[in-house]
Protein backbone atom coordinates (compact mmCIF):
# COMPACT_ATOMS: atom_id res chain seq x y z
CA UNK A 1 0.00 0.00 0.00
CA UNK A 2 2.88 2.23 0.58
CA UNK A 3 3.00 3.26 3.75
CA UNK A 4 5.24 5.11 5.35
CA UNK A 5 6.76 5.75 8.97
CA UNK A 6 4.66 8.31 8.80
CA UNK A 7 1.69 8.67 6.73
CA UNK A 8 -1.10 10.97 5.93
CA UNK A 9 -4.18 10.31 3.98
CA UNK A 10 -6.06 13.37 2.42
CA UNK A 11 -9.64 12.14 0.98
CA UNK A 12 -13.19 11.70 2.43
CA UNK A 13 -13.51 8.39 1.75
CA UNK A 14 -9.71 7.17 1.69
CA UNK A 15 -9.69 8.20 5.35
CA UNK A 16 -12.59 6.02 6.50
CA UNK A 17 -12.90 3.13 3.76
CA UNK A 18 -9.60 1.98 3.70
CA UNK A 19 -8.35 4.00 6.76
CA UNK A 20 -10.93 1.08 8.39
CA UNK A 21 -8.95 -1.85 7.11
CA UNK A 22 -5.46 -0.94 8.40
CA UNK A 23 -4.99 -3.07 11.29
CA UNK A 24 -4.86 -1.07 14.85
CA UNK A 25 -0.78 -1.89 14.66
CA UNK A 26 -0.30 -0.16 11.58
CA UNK A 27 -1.64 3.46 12.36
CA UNK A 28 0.32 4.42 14.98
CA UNK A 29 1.99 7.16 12.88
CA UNK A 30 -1.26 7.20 10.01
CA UNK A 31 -3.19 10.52 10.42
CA UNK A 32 -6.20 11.51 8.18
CA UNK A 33 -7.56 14.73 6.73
CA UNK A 34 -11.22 16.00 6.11
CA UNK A 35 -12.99 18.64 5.32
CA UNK A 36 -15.97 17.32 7.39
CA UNK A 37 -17.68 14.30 9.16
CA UNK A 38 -20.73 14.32 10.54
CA UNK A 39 -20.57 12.21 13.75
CA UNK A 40 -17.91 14.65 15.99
CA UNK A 41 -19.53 14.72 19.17
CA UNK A 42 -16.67 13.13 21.13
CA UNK A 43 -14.35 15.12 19.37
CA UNK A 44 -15.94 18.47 19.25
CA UNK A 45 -19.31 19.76 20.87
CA UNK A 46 -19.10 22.87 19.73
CA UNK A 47 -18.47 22.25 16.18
CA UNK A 48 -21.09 19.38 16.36
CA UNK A 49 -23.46 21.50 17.67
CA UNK A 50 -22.76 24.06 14.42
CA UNK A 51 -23.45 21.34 11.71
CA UNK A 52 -26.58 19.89 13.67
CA UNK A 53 -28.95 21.37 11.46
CA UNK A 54 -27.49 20.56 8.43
CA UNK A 55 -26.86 16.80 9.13
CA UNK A 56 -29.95 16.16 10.49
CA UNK A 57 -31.57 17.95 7.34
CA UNK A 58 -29.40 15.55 5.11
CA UNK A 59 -30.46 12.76 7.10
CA UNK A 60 -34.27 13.83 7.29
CA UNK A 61 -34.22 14.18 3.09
CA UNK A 62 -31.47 11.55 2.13
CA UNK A 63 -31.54 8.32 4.80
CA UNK A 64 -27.87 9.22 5.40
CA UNK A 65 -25.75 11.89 7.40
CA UNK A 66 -23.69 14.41 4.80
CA UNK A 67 -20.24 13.02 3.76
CA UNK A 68 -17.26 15.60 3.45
CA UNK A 69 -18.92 16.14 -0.18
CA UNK A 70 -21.97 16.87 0.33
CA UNK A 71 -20.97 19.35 3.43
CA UNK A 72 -18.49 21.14 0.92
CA UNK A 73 -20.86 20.98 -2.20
CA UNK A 74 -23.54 22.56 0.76
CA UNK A 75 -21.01 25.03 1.71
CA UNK A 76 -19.92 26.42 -1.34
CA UNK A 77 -23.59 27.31 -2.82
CA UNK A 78 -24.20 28.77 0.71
CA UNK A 79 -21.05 31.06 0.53
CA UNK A 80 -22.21 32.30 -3.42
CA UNK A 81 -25.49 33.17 -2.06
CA UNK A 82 -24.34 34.80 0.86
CA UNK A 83 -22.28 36.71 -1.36
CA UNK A 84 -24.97 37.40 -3.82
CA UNK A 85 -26.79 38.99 -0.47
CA UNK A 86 -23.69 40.77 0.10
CA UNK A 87 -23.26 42.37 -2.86
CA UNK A 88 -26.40 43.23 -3.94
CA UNK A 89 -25.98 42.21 -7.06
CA UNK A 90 -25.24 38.61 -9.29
CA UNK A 91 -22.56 41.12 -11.29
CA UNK A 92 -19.38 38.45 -11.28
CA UNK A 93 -17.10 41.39 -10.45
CA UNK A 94 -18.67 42.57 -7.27
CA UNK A 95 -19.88 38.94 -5.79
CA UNK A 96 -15.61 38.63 -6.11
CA UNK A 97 -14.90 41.81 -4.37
CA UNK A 98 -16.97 40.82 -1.62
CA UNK A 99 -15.84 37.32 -1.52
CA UNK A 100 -12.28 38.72 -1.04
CA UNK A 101 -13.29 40.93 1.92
CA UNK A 102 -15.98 39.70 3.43
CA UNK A 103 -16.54 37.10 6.53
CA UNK A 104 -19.24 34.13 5.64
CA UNK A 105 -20.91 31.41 7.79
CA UNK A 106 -20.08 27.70 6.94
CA UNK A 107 -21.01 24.64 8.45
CA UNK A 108 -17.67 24.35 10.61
CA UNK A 109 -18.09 28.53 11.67
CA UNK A 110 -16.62 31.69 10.28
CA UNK A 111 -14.36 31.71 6.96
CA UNK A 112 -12.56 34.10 5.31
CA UNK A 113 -11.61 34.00 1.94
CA UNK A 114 -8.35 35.25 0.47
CA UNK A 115 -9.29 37.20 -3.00
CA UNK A 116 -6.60 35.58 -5.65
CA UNK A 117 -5.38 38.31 -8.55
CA UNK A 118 -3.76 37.67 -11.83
């Protein structure tokens, strides 16, 4: 598989799927990144209590809590609205100055954007 001393896995589903089948022994040194999962109560209260409403909403409509992309597909379509709001407008050019200044509510809190010039 390739691991390392020290590995990291970056994907949703990489993390849990086959992060599941490594035995115990193996991931000492194996950490995993996410953008979101939906079950952090142990880890997190606050942050669990933040995507509450959105999970159980997923749950309530799908059968199944949000994966990491469903919470970022949900996050970015919230942001461009928010933005839209913002702004005032759907013209591209101020929805980007806004995005580049402004503050916006995501599922995990408060994110700020960092506007990105040619």
């Amino acid at each position: 598989m390739g691991l390392h001393k020290v590995s990291t896995l970056v994907s949703a589903w990489t993390t849990y799927e086959v992060g599941m089948g490594i035995p115990e022994a193996a991931t000492e040194n194996l950490y995993a990144l996410t953008y979101h999962y939906w079950n952090v109560e142990d880890f997190s209260k606050d942050l669990a209590a933040k995507c509450k409403p959105l999970v159980d909403g997923h749950t309530k409509k799908f059968g199944l809590p949000p994966d990491a992309y469903a919470v970022l597909i949900y996050d970015a379509c919230d942001i461009l609205f928010q933005a839209i709001q913002k702004a005032g407008s759907v013209d591209s050019k101020k929805i980007g100055e806004v995005l580049g200044k402004e503050t916006f509510s995501t599922a995990k809190g408060p994110g700020k954007f960092r506007r990105i010039t040619n």
